[in-house]
PDB file of N, CA and C in Angstrom:
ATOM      1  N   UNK A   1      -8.309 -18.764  -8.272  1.00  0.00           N
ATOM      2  CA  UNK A   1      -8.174 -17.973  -7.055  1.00  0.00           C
ATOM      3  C   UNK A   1      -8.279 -16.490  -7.408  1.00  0.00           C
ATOM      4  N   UNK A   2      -9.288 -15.531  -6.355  1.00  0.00           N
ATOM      5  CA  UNK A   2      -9.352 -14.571  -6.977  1.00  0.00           C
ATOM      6  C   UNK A   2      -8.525 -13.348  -5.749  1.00  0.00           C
ATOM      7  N   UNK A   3      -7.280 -12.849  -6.469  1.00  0.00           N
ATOM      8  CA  UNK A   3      -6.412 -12.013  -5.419  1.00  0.00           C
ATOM      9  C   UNK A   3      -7.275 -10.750  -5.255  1.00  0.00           C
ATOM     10  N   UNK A   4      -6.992  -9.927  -4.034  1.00  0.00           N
ATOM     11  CA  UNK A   4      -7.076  -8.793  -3.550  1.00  0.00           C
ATOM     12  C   UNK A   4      -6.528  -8.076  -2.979  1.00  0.00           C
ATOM     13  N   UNK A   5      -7.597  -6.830  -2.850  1.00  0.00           N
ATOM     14  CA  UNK A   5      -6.367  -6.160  -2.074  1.00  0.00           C
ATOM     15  C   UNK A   5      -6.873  -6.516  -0.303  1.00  0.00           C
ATOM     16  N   UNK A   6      -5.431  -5.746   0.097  1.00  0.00           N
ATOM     17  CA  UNK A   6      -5.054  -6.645   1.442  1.00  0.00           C
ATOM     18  C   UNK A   6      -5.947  -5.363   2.313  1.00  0.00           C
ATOM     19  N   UNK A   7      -6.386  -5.739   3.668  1.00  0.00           N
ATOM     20  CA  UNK A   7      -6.976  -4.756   4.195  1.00  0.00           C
ATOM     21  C   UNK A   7      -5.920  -3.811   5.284  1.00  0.00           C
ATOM     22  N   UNK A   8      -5.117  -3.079   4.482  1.00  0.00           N
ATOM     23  CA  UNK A   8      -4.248  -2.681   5.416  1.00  0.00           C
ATOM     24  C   UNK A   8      -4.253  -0.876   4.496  1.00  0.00           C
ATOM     25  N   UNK A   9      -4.581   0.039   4.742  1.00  0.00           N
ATOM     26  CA  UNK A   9      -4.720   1.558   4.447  1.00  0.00           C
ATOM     27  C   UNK A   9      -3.486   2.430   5.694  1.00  0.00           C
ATOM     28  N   UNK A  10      -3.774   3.540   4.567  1.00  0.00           N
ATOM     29  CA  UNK A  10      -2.910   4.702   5.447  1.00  0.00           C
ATOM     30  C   UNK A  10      -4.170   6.331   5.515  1.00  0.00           C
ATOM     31  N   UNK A  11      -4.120   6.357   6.517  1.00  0.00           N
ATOM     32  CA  UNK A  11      -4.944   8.016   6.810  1.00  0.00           C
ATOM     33  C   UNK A  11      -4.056   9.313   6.765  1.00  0.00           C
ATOM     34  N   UNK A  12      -3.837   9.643   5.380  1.00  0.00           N
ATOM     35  CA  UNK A  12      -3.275  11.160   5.830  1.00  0.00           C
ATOM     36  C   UNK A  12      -4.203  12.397   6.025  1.00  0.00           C
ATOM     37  N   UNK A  13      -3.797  12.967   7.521  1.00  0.00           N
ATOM     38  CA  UNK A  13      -4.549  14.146   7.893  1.00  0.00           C
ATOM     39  C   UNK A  13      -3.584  15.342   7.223  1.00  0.00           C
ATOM     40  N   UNK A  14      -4.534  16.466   7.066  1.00  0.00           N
ATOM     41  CA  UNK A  14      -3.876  17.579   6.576  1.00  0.00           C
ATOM     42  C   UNK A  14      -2.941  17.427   4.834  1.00  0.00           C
ATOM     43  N   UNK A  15      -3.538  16.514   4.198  1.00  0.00           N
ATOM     44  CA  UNK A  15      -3.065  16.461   2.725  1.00  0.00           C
ATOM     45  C   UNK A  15      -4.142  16.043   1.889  1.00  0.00           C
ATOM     46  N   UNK A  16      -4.098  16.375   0.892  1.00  0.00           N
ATOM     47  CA  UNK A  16      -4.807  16.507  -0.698  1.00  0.00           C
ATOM     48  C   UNK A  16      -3.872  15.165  -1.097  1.00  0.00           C
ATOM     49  N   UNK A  17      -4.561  14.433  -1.351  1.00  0.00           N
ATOM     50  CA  UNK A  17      -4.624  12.783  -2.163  1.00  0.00           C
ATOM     51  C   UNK A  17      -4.714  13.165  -3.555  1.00  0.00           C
ATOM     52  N   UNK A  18      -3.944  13.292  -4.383  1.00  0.00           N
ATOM     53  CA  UNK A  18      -4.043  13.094  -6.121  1.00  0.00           C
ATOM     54  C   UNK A  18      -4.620  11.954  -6.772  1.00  0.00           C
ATOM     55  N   UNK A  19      -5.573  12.285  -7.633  1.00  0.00           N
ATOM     56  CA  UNK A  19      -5.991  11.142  -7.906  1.00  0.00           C
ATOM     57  C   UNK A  19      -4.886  10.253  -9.038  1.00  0.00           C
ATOM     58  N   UNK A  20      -4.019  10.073  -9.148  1.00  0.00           N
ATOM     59  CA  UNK A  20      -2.828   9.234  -9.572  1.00  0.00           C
ATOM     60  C   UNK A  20      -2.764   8.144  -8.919  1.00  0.00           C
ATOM     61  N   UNK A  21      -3.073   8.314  -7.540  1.00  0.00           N
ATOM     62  CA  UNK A  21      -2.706   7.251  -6.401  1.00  0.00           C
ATOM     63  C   UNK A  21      -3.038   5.954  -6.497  1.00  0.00           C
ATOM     64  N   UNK A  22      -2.548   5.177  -6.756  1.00  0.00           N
ATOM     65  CA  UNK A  22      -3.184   3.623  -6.769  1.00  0.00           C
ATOM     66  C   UNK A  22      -2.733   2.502  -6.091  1.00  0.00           C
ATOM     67  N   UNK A  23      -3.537   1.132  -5.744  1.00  0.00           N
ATOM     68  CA  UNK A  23      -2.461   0.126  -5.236  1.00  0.00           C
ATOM     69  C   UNK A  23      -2.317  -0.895  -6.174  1.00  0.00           C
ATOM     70  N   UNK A  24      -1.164  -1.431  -6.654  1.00  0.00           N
ATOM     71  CA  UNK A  24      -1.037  -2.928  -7.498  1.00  0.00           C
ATOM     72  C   UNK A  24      -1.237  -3.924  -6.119  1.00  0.00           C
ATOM     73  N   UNK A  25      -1.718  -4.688  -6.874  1.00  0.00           N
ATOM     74  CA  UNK A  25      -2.336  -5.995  -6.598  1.00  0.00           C
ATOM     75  C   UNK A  25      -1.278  -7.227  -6.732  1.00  0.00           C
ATOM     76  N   UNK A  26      -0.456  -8.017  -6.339  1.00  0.00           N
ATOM     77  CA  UNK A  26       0.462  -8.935  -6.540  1.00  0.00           C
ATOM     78  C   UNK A  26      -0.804  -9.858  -6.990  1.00  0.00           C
ATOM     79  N   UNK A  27      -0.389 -10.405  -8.063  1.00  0.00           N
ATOM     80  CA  UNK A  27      -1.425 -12.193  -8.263  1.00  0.00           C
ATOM     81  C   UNK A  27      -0.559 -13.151  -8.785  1.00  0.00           C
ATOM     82  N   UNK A  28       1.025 -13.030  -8.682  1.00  0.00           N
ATOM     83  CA  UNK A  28       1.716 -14.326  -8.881  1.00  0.00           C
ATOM     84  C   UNK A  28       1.400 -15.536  -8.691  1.00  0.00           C
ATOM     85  N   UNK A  29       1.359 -16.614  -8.976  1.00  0.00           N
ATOM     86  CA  UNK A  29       0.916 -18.062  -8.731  1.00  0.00           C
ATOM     87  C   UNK A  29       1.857 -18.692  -8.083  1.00  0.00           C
ATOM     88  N   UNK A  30       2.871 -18.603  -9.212  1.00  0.00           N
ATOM     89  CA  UNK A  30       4.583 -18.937  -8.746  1.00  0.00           C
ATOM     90  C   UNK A  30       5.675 -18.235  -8.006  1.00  0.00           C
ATOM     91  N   UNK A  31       6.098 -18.541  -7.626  1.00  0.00           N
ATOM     92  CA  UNK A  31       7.646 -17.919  -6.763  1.00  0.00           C
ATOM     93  C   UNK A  31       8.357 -17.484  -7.899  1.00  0.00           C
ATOM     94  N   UNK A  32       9.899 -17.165  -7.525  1.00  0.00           N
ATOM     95  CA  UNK A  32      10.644 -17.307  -8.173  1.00  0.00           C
ATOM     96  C   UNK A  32      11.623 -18.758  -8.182  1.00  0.00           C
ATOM     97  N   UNK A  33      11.367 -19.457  -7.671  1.00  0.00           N
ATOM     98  CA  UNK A  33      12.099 -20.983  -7.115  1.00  0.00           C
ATOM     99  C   UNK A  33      11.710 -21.751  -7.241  1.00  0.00           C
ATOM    100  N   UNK A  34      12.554 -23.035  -7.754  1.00  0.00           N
ATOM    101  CA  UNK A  34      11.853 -24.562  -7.697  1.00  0.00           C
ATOM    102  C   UNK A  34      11.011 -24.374  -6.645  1.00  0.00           C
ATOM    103  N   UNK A  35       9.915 -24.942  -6.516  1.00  0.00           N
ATOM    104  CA  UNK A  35       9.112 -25.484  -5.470  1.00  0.00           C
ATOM    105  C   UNK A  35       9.025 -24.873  -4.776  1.00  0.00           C
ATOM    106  N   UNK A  36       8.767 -23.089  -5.098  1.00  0.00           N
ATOM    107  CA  UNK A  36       7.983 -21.897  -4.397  1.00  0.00           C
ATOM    108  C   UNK A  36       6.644 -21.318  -4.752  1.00  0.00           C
ATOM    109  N   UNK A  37       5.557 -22.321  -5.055  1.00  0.00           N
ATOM    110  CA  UNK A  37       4.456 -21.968  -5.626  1.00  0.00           C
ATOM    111  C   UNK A  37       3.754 -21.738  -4.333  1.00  0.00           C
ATOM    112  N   UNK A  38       3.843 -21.323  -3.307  1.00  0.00           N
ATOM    113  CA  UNK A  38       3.233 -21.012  -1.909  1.00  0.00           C
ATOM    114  C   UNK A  38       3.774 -19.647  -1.784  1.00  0.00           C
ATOM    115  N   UNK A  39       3.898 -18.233  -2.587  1.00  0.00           N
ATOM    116  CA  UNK A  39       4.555 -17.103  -2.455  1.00  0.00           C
ATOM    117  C   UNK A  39       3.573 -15.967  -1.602  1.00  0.00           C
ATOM    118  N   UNK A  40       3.916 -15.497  -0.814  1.00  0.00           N
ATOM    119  CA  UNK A  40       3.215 -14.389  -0.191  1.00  0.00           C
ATOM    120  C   UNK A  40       2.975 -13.501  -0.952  1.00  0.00           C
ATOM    121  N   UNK A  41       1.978 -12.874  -1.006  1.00  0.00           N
ATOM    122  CA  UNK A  41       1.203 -12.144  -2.152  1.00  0.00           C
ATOM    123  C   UNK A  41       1.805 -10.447  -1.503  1.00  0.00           C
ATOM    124  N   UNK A  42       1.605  -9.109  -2.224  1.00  0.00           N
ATOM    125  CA  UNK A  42       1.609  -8.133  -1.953  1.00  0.00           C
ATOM    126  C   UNK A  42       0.818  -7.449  -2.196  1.00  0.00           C
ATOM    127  N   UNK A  43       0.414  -6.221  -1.572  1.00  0.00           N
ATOM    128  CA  UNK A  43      -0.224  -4.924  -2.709  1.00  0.00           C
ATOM    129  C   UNK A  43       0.822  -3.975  -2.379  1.00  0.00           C
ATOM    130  N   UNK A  44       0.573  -3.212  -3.371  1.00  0.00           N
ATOM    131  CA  UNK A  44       2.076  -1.931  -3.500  1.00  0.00           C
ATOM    132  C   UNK A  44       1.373  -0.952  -3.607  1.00  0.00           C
ATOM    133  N   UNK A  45       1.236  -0.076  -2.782  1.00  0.00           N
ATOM    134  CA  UNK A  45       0.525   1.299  -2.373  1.00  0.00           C
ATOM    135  C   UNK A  45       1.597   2.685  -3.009  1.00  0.00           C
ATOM    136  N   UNK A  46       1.036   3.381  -3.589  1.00  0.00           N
ATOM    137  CA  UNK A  46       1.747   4.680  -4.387  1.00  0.00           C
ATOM    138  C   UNK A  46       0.403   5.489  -4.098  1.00  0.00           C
ATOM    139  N   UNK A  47       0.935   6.860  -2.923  1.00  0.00           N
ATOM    140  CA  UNK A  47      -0.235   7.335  -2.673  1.00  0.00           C
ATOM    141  C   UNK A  47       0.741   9.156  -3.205  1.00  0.00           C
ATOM    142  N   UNK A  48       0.436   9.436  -3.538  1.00  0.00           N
ATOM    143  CA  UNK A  48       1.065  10.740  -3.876  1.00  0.00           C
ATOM    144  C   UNK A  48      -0.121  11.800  -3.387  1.00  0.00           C
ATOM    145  N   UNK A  49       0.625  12.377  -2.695  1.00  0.00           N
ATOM    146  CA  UNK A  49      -0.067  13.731  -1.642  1.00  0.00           C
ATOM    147  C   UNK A  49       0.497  14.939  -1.525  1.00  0.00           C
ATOM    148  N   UNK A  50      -0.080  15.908  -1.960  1.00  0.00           N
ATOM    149  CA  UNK A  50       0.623  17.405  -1.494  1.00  0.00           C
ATOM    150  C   UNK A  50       0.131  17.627   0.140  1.00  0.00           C
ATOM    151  N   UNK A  51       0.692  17.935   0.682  1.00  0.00           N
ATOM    152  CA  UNK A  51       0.646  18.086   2.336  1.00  0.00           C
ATOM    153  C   UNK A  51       0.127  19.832   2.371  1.00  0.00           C
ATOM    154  N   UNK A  52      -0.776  20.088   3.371  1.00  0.00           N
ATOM    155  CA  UNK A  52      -1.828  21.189   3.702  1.00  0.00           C
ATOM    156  C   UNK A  52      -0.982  22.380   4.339  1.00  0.00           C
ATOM    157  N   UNK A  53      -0.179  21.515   5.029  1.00  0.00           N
ATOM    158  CA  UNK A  53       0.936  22.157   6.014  1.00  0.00           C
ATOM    159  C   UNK A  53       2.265  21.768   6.124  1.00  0.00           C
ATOM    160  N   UNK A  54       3.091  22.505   6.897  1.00  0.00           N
ATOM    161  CA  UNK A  54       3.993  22.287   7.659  1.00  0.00           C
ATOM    162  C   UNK A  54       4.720  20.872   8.142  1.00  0.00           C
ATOM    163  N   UNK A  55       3.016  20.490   8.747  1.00  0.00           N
ATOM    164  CA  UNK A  55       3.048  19.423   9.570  1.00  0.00           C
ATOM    165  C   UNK A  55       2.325  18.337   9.299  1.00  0.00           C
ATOM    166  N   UNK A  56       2.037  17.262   9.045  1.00  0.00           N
ATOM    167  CA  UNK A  56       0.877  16.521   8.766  1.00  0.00           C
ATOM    168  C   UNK A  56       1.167  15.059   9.440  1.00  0.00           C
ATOM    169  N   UNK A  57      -0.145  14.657   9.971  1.00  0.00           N
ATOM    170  CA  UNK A  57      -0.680  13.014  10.739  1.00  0.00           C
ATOM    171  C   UNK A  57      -0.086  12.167   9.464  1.00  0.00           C
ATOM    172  N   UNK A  58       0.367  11.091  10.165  1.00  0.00           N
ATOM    173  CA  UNK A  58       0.153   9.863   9.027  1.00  0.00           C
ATOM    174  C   UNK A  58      -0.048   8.741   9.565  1.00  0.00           C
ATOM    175  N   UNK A  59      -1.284   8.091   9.630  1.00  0.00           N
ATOM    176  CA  UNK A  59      -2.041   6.779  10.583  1.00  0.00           C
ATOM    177  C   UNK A  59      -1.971   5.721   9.519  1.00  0.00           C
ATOM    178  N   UNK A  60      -0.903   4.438  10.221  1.00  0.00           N
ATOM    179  CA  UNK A  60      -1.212   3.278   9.092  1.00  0.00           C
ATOM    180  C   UNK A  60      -2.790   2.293  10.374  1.00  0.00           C
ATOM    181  N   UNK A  61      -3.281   1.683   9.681  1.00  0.00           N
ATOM    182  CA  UNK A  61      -4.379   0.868  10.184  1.00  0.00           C
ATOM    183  C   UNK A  61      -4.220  -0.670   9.037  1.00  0.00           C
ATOM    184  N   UNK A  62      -5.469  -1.501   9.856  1.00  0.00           N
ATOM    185  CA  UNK A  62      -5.442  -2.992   9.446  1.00  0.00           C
ATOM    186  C   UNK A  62      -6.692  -2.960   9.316  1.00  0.00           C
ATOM    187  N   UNK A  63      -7.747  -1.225   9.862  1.00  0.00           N
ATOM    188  CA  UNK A  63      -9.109  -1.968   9.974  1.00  0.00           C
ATOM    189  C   UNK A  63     -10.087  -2.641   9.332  1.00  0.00           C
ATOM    190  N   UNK A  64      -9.397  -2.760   8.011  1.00  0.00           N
ATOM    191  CA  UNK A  64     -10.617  -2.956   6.946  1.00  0.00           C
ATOM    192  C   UNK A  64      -9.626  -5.140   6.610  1.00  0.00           C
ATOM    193  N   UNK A  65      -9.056  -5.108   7.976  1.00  0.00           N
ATOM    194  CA  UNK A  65      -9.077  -6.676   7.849  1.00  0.00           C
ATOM    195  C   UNK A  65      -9.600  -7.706   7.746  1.00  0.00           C
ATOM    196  N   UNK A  66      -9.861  -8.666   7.421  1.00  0.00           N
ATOM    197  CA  UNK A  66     -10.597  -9.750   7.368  1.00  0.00           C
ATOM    198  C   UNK A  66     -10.624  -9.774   9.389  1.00  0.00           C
ATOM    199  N   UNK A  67     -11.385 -10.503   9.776  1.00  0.00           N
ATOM    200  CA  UNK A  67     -11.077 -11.013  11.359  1.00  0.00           C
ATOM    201  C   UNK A  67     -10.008 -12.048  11.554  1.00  0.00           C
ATOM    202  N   UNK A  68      -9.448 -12.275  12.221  1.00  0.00           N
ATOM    203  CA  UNK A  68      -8.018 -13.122  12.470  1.00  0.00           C
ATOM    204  C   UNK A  68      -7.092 -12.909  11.091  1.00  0.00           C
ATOM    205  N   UNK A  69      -6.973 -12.637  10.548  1.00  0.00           N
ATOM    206  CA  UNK A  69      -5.968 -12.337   9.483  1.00  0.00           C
ATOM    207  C   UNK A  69      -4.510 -11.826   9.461  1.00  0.00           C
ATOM    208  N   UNK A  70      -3.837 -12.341   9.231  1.00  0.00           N
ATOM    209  CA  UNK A  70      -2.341 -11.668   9.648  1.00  0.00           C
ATOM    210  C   UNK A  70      -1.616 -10.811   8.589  1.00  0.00           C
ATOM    211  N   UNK A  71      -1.690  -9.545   8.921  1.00  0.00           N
ATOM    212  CA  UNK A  71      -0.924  -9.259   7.830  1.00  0.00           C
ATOM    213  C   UNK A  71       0.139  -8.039   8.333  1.00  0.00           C
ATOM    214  N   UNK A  72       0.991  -7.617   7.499  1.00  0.00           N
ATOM    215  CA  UNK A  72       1.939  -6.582   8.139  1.00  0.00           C
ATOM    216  C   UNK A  72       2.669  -5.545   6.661  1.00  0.00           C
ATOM    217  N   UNK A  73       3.234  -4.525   7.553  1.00  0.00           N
ATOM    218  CA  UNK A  73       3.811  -3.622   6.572  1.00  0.00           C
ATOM    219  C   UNK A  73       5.064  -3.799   6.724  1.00  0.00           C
ATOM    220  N   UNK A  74       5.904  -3.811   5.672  1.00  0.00           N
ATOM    221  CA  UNK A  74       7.542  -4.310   5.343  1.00  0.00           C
ATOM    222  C   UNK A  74       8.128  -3.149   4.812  1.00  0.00           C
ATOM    223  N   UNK A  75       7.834  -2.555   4.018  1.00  0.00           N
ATOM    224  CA  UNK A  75       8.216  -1.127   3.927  1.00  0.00           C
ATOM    225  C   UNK A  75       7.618   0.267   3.526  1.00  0.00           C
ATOM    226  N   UNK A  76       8.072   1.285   4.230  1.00  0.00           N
ATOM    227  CA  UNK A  76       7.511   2.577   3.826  1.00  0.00           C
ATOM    228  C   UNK A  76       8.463   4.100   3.345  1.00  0.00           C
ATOM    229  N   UNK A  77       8.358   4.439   2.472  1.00  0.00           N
ATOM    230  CA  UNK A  77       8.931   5.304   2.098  1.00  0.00           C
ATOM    231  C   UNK A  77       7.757   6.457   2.017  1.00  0.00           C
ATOM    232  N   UNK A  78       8.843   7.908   2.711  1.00  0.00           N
ATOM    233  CA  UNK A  78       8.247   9.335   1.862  1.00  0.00           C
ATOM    234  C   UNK A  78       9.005   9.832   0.647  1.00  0.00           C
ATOM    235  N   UNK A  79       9.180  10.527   0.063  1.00  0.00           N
ATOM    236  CA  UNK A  79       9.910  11.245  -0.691  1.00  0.00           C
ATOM    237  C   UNK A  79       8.851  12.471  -1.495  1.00  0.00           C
ATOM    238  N   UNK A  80       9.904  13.439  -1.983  1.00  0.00           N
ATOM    239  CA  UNK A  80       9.663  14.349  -2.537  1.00  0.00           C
ATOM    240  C   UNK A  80       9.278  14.010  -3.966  1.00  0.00           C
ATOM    241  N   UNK A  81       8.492  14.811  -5.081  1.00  0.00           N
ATOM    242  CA  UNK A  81       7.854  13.972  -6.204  1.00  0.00           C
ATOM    243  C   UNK A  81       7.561  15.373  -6.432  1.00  0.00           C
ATOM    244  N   UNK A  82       8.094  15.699  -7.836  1.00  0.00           N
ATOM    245  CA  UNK A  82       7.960  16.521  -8.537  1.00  0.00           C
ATOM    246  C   UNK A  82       7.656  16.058  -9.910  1.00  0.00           C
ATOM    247  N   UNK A  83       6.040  16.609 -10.536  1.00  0.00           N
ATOM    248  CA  UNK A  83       5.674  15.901 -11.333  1.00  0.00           C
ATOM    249  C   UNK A  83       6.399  16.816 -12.496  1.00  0.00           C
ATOM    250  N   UNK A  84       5.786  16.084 -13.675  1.00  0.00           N
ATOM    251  CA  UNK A  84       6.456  16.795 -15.143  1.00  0.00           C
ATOM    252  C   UNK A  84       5.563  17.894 -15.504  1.00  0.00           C
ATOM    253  N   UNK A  85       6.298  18.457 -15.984  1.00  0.00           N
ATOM    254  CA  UNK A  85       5.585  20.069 -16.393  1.00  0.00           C
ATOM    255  C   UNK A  85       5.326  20.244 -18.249  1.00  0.00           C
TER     256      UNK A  85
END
């Protein structure tokens, strides 16, 4: 089975994207449990952005979904990120 990534993106307007940014790919086979080899897969999005302004858009989308496909977002965090000097 060959995993991917899921078609679910974020659009930030008014920010500079670092190229650091990446998504992991979940490709577990197994659960963590007897007789959880049916595990919902993830991708884990780390987008690190300096913001343009003040103010900035942040658009989540699905468009790059398969057609009928179900998928959803479970969590989102911002935070501040100060790299090493």
């Amino acid at each position: 089975m060959v995993w991917r990534r899921l078609g679910l993106d974020v659009i930030l307007e008014d920010a500079e994207i670092s190229d650091e940014s990446f998504v992991f790919i979940d490709d577990r086979v197994n659960g963590n449990y007897e007789r959880n080899n049916n595990v919902a897969r993830q991708n884990l999005h780390r987008i690190l952005f300096t913001p343009k302004s003040s103010e900035m858009k942040i658009t989540f989308t699905d468009a790059a979904a398969k057609p009928g496909e179900t998928l959803m977002f479970n969590y989102v965090q911002i935070k501040l990120f100060f790299p090493e000097e």
